[in-house]
Protein backbone atom coordinates (compact mmCIF):
# COMPACT_ATOMS: atom_id res chain seq x y z
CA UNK A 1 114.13 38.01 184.55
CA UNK A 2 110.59 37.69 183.77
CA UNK A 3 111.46 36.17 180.07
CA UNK A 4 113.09 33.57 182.38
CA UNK A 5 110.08 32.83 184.30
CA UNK A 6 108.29 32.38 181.33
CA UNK A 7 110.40 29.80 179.90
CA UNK A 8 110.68 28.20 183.10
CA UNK A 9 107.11 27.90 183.33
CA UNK A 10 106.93 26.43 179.79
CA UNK A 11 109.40 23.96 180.97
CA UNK A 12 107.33 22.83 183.80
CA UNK A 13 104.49 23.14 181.93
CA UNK A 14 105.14 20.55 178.83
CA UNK A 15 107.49 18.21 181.56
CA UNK A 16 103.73 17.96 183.34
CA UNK A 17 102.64 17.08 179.89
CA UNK A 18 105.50 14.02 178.95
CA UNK A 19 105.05 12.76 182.48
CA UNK A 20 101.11 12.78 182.17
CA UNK A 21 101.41 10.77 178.73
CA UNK A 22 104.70 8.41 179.62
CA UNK A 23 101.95 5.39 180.98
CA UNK A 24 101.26 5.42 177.23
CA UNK A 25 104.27 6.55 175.72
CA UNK A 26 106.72 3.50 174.65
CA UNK A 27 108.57 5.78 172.19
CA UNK A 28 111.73 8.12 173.80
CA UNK A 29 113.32 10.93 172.43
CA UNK A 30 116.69 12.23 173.46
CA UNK A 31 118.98 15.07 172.30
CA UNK A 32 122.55 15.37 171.81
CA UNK A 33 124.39 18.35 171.03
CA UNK A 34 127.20 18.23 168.45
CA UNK A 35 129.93 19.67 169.74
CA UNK A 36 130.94 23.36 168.91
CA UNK A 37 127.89 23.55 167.33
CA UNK A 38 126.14 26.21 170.07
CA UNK A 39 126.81 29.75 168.70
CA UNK A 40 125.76 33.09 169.21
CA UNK A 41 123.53 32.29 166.55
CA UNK A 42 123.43 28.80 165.79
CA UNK A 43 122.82 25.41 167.31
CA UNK A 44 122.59 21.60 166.00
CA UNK A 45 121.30 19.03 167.75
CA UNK A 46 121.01 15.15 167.04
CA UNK A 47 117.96 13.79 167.57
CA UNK A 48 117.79 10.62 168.99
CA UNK A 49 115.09 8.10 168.39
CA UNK A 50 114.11 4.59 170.37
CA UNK A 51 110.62 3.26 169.27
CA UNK A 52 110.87 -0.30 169.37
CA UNK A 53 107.14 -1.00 169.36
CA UNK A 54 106.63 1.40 166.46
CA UNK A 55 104.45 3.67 169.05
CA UNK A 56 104.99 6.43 166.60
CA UNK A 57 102.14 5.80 163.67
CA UNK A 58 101.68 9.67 162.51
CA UNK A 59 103.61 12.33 161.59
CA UNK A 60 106.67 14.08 163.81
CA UNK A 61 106.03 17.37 165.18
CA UNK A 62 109.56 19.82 166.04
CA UNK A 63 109.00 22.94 166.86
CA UNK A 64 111.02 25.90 168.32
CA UNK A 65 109.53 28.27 170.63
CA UNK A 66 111.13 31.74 172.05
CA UNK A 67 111.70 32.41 175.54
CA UNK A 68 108.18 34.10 175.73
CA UNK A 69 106.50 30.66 174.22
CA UNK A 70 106.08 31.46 170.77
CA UNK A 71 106.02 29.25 168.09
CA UNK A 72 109.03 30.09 165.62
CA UNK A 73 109.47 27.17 163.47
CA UNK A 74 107.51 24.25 163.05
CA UNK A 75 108.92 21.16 161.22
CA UNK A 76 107.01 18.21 160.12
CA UNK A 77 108.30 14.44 159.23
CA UNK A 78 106.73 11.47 157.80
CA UNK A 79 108.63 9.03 159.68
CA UNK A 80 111.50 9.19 162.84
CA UNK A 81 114.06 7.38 160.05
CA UNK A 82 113.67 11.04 158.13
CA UNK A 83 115.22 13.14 161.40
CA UNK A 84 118.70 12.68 162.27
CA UNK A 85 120.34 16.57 162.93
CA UNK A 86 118.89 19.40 163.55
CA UNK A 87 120.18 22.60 162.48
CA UNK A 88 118.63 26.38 163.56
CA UNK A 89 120.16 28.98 162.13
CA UNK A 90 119.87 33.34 162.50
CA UNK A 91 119.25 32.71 166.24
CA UNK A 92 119.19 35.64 168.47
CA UNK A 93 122.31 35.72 170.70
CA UNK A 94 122.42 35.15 174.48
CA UNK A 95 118.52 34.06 174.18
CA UNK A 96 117.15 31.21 175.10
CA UNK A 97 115.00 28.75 172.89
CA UNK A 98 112.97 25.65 173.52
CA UNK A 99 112.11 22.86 171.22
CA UNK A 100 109.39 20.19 171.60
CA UNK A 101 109.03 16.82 170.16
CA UNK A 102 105.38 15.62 169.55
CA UNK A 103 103.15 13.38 167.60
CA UNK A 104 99.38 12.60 167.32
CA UNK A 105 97.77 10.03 169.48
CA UNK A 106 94.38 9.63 168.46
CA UNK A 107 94.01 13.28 167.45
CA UNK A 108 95.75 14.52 170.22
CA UNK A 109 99.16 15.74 170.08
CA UNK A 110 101.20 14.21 172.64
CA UNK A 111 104.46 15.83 173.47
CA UNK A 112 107.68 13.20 173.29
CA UNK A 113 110.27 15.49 175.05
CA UNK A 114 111.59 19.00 175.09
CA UNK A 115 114.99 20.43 174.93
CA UNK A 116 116.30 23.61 176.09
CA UNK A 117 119.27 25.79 175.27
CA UNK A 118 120.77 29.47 175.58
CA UNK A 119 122.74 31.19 172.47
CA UNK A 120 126.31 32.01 173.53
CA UNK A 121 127.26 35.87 173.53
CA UNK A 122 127.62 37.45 170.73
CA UNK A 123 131.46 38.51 170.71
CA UNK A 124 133.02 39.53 167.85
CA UNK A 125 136.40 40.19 167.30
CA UNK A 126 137.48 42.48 164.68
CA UNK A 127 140.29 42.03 162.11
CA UNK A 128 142.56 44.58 160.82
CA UNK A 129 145.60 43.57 159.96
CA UNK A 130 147.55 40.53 159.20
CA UNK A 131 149.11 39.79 162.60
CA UNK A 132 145.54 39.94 163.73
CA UNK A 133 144.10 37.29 161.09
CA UNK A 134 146.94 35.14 161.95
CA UNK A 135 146.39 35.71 165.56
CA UNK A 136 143.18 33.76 165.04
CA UNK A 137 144.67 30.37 165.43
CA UNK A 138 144.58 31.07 169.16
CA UNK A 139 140.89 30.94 169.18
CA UNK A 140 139.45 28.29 166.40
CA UNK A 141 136.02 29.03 168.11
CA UNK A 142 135.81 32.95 167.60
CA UNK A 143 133.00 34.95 165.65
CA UNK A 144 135.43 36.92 163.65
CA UNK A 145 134.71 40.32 161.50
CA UNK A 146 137.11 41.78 159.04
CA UNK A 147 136.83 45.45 158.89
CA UNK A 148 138.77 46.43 155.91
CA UNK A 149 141.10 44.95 153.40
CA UNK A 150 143.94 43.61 154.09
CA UNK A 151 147.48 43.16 152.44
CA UNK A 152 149.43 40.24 152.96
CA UNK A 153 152.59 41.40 150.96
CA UNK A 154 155.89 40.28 152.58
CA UNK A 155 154.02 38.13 155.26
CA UNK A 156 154.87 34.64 156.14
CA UNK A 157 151.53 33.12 155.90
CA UNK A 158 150.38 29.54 157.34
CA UNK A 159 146.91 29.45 157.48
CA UNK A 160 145.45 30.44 161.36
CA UNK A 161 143.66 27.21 161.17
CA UNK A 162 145.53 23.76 160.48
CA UNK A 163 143.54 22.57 163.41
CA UNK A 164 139.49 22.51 163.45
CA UNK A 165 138.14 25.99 162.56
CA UNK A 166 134.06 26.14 164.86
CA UNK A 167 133.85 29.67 164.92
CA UNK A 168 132.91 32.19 162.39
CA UNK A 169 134.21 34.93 159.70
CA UNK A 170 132.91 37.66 158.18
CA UNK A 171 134.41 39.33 155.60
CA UNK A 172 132.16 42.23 155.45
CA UNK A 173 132.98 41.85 151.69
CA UNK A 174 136.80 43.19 152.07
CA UNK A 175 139.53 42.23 150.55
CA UNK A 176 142.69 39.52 151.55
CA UNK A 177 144.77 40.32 148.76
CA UNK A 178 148.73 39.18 148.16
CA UNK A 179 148.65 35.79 149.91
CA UNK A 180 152.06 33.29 149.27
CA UNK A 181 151.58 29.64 151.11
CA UNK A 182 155.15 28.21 150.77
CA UNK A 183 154.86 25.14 152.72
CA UNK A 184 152.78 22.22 152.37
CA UNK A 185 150.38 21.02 155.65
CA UNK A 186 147.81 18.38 155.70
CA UNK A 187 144.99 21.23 154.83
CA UNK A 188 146.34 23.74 153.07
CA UNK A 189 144.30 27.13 152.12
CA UNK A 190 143.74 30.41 153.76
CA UNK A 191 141.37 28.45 155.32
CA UNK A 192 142.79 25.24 155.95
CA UNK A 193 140.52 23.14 157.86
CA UNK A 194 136.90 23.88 158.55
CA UNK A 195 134.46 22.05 160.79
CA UNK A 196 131.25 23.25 161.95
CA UNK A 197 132.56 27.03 161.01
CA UNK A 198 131.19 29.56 158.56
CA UNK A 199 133.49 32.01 156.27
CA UNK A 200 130.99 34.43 154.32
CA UNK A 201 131.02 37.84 152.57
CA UNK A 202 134.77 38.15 151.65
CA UNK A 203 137.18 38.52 148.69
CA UNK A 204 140.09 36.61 147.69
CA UNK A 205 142.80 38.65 144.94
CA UNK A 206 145.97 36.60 143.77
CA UNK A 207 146.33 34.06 146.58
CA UNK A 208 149.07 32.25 145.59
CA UNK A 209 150.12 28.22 147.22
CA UNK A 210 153.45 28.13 145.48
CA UNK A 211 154.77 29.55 142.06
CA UNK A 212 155.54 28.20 138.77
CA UNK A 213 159.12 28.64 139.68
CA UNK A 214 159.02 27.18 143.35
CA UNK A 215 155.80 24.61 143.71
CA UNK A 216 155.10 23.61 146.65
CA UNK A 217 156.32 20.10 147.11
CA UNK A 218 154.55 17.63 149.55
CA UNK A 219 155.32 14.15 150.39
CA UNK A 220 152.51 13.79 152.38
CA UNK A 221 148.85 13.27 151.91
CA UNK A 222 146.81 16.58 150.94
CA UNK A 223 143.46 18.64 150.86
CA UNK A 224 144.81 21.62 149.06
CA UNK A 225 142.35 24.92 147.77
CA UNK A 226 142.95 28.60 147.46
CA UNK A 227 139.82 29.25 150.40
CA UNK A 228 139.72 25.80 152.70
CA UNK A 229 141.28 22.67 152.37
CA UNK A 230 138.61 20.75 154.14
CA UNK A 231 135.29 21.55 154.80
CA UNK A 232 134.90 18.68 157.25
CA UNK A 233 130.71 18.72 158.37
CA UNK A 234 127.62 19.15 157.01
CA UNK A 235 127.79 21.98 159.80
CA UNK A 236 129.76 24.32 157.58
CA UNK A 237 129.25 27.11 155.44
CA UNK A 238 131.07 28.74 152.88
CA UNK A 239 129.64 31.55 151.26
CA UNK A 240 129.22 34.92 148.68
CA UNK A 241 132.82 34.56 147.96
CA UNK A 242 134.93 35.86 145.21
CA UNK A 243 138.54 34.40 144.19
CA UNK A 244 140.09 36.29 141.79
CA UNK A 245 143.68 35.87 139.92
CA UNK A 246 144.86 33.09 142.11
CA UNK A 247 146.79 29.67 141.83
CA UNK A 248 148.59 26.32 143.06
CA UNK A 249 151.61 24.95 141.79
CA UNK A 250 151.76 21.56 143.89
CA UNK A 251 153.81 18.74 143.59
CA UNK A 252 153.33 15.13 145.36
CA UNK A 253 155.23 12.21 145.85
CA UNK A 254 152.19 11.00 148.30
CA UNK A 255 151.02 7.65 147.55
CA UNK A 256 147.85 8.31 149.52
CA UNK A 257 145.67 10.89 148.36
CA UNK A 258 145.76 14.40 147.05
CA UNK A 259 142.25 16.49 146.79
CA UNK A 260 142.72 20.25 145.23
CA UNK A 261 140.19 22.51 143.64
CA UNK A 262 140.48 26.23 144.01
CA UNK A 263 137.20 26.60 146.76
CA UNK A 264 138.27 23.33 148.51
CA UNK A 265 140.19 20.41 148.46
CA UNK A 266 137.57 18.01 150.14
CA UNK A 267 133.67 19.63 150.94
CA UNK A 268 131.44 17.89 153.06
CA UNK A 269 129.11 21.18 154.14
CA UNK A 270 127.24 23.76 152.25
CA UNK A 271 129.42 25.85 149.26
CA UNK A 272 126.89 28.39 147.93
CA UNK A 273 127.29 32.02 145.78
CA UNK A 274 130.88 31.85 145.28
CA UNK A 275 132.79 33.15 142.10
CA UNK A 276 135.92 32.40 140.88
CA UNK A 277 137.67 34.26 138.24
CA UNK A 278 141.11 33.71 136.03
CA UNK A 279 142.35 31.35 138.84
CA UNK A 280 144.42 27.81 138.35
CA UNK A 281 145.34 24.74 139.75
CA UNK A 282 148.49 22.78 138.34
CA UNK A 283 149.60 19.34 140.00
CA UNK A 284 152.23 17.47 139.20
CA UNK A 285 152.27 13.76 140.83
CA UNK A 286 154.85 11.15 140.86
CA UNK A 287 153.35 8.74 142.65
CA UNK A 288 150.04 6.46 142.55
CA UNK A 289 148.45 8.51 144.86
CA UNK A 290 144.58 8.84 144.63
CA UNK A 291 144.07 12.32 142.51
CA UNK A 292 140.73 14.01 143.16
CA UNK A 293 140.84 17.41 140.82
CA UNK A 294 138.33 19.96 140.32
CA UNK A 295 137.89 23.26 139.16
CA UNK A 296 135.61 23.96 142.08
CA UNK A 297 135.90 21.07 144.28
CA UNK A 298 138.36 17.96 144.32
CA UNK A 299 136.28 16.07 146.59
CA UNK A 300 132.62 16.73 147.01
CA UNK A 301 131.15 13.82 150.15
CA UNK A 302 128.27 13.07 150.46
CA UNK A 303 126.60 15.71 153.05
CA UNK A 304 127.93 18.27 150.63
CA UNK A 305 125.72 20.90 148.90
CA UNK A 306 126.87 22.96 146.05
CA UNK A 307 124.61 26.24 144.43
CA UNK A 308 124.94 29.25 142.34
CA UNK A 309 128.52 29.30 141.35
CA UNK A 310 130.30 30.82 138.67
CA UNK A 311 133.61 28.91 137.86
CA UNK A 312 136.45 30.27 135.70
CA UNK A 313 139.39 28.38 135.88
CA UNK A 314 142.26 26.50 134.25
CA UNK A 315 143.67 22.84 135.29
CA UNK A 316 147.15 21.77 134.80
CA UNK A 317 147.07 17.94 135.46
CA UNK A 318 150.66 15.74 135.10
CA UNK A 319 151.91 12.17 135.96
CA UNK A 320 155.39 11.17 135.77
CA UNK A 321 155.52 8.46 137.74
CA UNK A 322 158.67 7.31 139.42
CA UNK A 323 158.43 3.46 139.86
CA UNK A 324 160.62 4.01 143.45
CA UNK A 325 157.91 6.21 144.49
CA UNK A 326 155.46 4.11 144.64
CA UNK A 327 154.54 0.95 146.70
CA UNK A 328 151.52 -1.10 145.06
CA UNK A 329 150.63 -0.77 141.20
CA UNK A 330 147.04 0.40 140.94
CA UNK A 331 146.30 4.60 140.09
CA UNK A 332 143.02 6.29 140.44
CA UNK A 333 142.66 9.52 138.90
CA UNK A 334 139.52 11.57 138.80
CA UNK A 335 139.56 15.26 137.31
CA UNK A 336 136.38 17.40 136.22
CA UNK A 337 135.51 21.29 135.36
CA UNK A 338 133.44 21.48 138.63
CA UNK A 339 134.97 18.39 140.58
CA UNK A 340 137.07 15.22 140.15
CA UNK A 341 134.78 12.76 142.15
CA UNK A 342 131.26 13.31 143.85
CA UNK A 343 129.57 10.75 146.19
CA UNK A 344 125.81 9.80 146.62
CA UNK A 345 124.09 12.86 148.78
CA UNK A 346 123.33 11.87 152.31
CA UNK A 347 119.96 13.34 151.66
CA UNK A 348 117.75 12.95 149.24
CA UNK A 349 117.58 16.82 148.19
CA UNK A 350 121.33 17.65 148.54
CA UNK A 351 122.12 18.28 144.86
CA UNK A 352 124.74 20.65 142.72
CA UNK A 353 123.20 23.28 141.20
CA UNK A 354 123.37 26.26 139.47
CA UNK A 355 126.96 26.03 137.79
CA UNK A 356 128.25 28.59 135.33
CA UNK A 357 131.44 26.71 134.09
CA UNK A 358 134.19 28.23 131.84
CA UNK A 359 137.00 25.32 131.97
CA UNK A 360 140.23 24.34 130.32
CA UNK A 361 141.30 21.13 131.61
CA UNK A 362 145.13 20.49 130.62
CA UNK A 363 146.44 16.71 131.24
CA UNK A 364 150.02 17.51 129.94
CA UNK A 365 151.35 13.98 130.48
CA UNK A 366 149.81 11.03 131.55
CA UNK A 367 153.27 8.56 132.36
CA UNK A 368 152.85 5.65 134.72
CA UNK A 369 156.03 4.30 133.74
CA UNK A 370 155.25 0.89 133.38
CA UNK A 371 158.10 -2.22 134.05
CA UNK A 372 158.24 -5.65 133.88
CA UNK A 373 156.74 -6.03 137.30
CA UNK A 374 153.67 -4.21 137.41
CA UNK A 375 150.04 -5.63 137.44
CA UNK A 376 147.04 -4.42 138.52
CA UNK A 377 144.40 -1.66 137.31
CA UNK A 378 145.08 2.25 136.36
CA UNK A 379 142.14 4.38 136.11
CA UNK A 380 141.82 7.76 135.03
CA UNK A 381 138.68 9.45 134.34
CA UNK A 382 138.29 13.08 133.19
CA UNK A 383 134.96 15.12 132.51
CA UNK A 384 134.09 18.36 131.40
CA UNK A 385 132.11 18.55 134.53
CA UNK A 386 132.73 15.91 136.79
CA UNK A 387 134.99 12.64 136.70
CA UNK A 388 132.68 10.76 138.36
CA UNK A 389 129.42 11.91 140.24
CA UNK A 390 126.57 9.45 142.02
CA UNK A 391 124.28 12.25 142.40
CA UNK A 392 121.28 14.05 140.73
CA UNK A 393 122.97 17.84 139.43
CA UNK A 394 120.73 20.36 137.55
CA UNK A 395 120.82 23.85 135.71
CA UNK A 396 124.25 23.51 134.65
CA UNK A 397 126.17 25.76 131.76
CA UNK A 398 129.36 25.00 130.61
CA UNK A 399 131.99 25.85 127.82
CA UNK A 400 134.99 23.63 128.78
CA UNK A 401 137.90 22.11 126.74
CA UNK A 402 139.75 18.73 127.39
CA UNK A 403 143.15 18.13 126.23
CA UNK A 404 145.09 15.01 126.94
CA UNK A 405 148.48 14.00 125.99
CA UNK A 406 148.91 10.17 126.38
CA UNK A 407 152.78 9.24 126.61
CA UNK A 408 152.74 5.63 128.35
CA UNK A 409 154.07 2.73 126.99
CA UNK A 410 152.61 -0.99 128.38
CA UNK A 411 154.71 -3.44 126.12
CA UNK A 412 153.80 -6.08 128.06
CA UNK A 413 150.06 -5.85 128.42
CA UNK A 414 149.85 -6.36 131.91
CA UNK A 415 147.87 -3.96 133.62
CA UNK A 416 144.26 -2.89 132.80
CA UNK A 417 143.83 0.44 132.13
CA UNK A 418 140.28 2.41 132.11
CA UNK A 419 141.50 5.77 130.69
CA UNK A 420 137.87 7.66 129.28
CA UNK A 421 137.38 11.54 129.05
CA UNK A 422 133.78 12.98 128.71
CA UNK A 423 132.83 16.60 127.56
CA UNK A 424 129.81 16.07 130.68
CA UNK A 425 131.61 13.01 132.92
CA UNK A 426 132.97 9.80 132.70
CA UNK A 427 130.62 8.04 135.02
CA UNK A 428 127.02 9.43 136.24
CA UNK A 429 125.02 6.85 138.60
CA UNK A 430 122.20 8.21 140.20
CA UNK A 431 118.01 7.38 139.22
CA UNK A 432 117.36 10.97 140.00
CA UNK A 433 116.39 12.95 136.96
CA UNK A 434 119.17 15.35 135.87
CA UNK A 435 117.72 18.64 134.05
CA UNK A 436 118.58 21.61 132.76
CA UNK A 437 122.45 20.55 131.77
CA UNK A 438 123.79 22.45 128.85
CA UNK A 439 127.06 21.79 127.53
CA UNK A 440 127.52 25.23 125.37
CA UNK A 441 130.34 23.64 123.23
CA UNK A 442 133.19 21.58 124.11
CA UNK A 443 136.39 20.59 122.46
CA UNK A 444 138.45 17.39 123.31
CA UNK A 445 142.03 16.95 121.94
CA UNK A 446 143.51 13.26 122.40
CA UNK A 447 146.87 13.15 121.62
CA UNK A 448 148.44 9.59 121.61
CA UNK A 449 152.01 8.95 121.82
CA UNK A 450 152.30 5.32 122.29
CA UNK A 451 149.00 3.30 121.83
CA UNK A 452 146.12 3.39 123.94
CA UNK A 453 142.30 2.22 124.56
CA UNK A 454 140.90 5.28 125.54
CA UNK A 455 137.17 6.14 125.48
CA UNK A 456 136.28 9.54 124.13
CA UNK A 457 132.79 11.08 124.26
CA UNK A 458 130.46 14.27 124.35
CA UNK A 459 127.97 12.13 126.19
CA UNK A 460 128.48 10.16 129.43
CA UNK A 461 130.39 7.29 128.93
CA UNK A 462 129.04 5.28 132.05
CA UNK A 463 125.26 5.48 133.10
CA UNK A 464 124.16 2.58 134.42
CA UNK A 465 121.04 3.16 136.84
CA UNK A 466 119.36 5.53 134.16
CA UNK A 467 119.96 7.15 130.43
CA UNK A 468 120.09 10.96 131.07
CA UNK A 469 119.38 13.81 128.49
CA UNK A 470 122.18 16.04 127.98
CA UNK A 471 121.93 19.50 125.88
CA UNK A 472 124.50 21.45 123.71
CA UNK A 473 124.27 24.80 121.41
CA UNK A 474 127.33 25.28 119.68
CA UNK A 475 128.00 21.20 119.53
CA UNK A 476 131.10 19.27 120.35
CA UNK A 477 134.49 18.83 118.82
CA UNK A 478 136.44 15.76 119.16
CA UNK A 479 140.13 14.75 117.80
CA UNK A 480 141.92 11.87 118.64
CA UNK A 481 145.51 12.45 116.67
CA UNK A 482 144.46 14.81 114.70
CA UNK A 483 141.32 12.96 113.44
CA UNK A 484 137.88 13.67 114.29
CA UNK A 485 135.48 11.67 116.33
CA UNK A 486 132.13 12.24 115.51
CA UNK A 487 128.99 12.20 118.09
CA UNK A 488 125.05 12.69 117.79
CA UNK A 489 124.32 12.34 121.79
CA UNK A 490 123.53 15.31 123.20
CA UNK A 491 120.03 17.42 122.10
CA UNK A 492 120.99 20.77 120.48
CA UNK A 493 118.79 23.92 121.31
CA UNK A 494 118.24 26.87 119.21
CA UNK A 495 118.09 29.20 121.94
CA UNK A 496 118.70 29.68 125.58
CA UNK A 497 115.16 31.42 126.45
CA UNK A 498 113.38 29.78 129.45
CA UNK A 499 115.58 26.95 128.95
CA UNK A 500 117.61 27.37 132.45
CA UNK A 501 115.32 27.62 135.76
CA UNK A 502 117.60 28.64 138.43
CA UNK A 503 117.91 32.62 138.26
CA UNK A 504 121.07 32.60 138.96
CA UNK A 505 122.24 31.27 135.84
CA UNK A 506 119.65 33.06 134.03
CA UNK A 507 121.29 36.49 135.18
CA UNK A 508 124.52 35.78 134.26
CA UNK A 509 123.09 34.73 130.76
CA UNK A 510 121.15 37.62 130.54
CA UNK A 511 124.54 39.45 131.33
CA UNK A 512 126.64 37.96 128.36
């Protein structure tokens, strides 16, 4: 009660303190909370801006005070254009917090508006078996705990959350072992769709979507991953996770889109300390659907942040396309080690880094099926690391090997194709400086059954804003039919000491 009082008077008190400076103040400041976003221990808030008269000349004040006034956190911005959510995380639960908005007016700090809010309770609900995990899709909001392994063997599993997943999971670090998906949704995973949630501290063991015998077969547009489909805001957290022995087997006759990695299909939140060991993806598409195909990530957008993980995985990529399932005559096909396609960051410091990559990326045919009728553009680009990427990436090891097996026939010359595969990526556009990238050695094996234009490299094929430098050890290998391609791009080290400055790579170098 008297914690109340206090914040009650510190309410009063800083209202007394907008209304005393609004003769002055032309600048206002709302607040909007994003919805599901108020936890037992988090809260975002958008941050709403009107200054038409450019009031605001100095810097932005936020800062969050307890219930007993004080000071927590104290944020500072250059400029209102630099503030757009705000995030607070490790709150206390059922406590309240307030946060001011100020600036300086001639020295003095003049508060622009306050906000006040009260965690939620915190209420966790324990998981011990399967029927309780599954249970879970009754309450996409929950603050979930697992509290032992659990064995999925002879379960029919569809993933608790198809629908928006707000709440959170802890996996204590225990086990979900012996996982078969069967059927093909939207978002498929153990974890299909994720909004403003958080999964953390838990272990994956030979999670299976599909078999080699029986693939799952979709029709359908798909965001397809061993943990989460889609990770769907900036809100959301996935982390300290370990997938071990696990695969897809997926088939599509989409002509939409289809975005699979083993983490997630499409990320748009944080991914951070996450290790994946002897797992696979294979995807088989018969259509001209839009292929986004990572090791990690299919999809990374552009409020996605990647750090500190260790990747070791295997892609199976094939396209036999079937001429009556398909509707319009273009294909885009992106496939890396880490992540088919990445888009510019939404802010400036959202980056991908600290990648330990050990890749084998298969493309076992690559059949569009041309006839007389078709026109129009086919890309396909595949990277060591990345098909494409607009962003800056650092402090990146990888040992990865490419093999393609071109067996398309265009007699006619009629559509242009852009096929190119990169030991690093096809295409890197971004002015940011990229550091710290070592490809350890790389093979590429082209093998041409009809001819082809296809660019081969061990650098970047596509760099347009800015020439990058790229590092190798053991060097690069390249074979197009059997004869060797050979390269002088990237800068060869003699050692790995102090050459990597993100310790997480550095321990697991230290380790091997």
């Amino acid at each position: 009660m008297k914690k109340f009082i206090k914040l009650t008077l510190l309410i009063i008190f800083f209202s007394v303190l907008i209304g005393c400076a609004s003769p002055k103040r032309k600048a206002e400041v709302s607040f909007e909370l994003v919805e599901g976003s108020l936890k037992n221990d988090t809260v975002a808030l958008n941050v709403i801006f009107s200054d038409p008269d450019n009031y605001i000349s100095e810097k932005i004040y936020i800062k969050l005070l307890d219930q007993d006034g004080n000071e927590l956190e104290s944020r500072n911005y250059n400029s209102i254009d630099d503030i757009s959510l705000l995030v607070y995380n490790e709150l206390l639960s059922e406590t309240s917090y307030l946060i001011l908005v100020s600036t300086l007016l001639n020295g003095d700090e003049i508060v622009l508006n306050s906000y006040t809010f009260t965690t939620k309770k915190d209420s966790n609900i324990k998981i011990y078996d399967a029927e309780d995990f599954l249970q879970m899709s009754q309450d996409r909001n929950g603050n979930y705990i697992l509290m032992n392994d659990i064995d999925f063997s002879g379960v029919q599993f569809t993933s608790p959350f198809t629908s928006a997943f707000n709440g959170t999971f802890n996996g204590q670090g225990y086990t979900l072992k012996n996982i078969e998906m069967t059927t093909s949704y939207l978002y498929n995973g153990v974890f299909g769709y994720v909004a403003s949630g958080t999964i953390r501290d838990l272990k994956l063991e030979n999670i299976s979507i599909g078999t080699n015998e029986d693939p799952v077969i979709t029709s359908s547009s798909t965001k397809t991953a061993i943990l989460v489909g889609y990770q769907s805001t900036s809100l959301s957290t996935i982390e300290n996770i370990t997938i071990t022995s696990s695969q897809i087997y997926l088939e599509s006759l989409s002509q939409t889109f289809i975005y699979s990695g083993i983490i997630a299909g499409e990320s748009r939140g944080l991914i951070r300390d996450i290790e994946v060991i002897d797992s696979y993806v294979y995807l088989k598409s018969s259509s001209n659907a839009v292929v986004k195909l990572g090791g990690a990530v299919g999809y990374i957008n552009e409020s996605s942040e990647i750090y500190d993980i260790k990747i070791e995985s295997k892609i199976d990529f094939q396209l036999d396309s079937e001429i009556s399932n398909r509707d319009n005559h273009d294909f885009n096909i992106y496939i890396g080690g880490i992540s088919g396609d990445v888009e510019p960051a939404l802010k400036k410091s959202s980056s991908i880094s600290g990648i330990y990559l050990t890749s084998e990326i298969n493309v076992l045919s690559l059949n569009f099926n041309y006839d007389e009728t078709d026109y129009g553009t086919h890309t396909v680009l595949i990277g060591g690391l990345f098909g494409s990427i607009d962003r800056n990436f650092d402090n990146i090891y990888s040992v990865s090997d490419i093999e393609l097996n071109y067996n398309s026939e265009n007699k006619d010359n009629t559509v242009k194709e852009y096929i190119s595969v990169s030991a690093i990526a096809v295409s890197v556009n971004t002015y940011n400086e990229i550091s710290n990238v070592l490809v350890y050695s790389s093979s590429i094996n082209i093998q041409l059954t009809f001819e082809a234009d296809i660019e081969v490299s061990e650098y970047v094929i596509n760099s347009p804003l800015k020439r990058h430098e790229f590092f190798t050890f053991q060097g690069s290998s390249i074979l197009i039919d059997g004869i060797e391609k050979k390269e002088d791009l990237l800068m060869k080290i003699d050692s790995l000491d102090g050459f990597f400055t993100n310790d997480f790579i550095v321990q697991l170098i230290n380790l091997d």
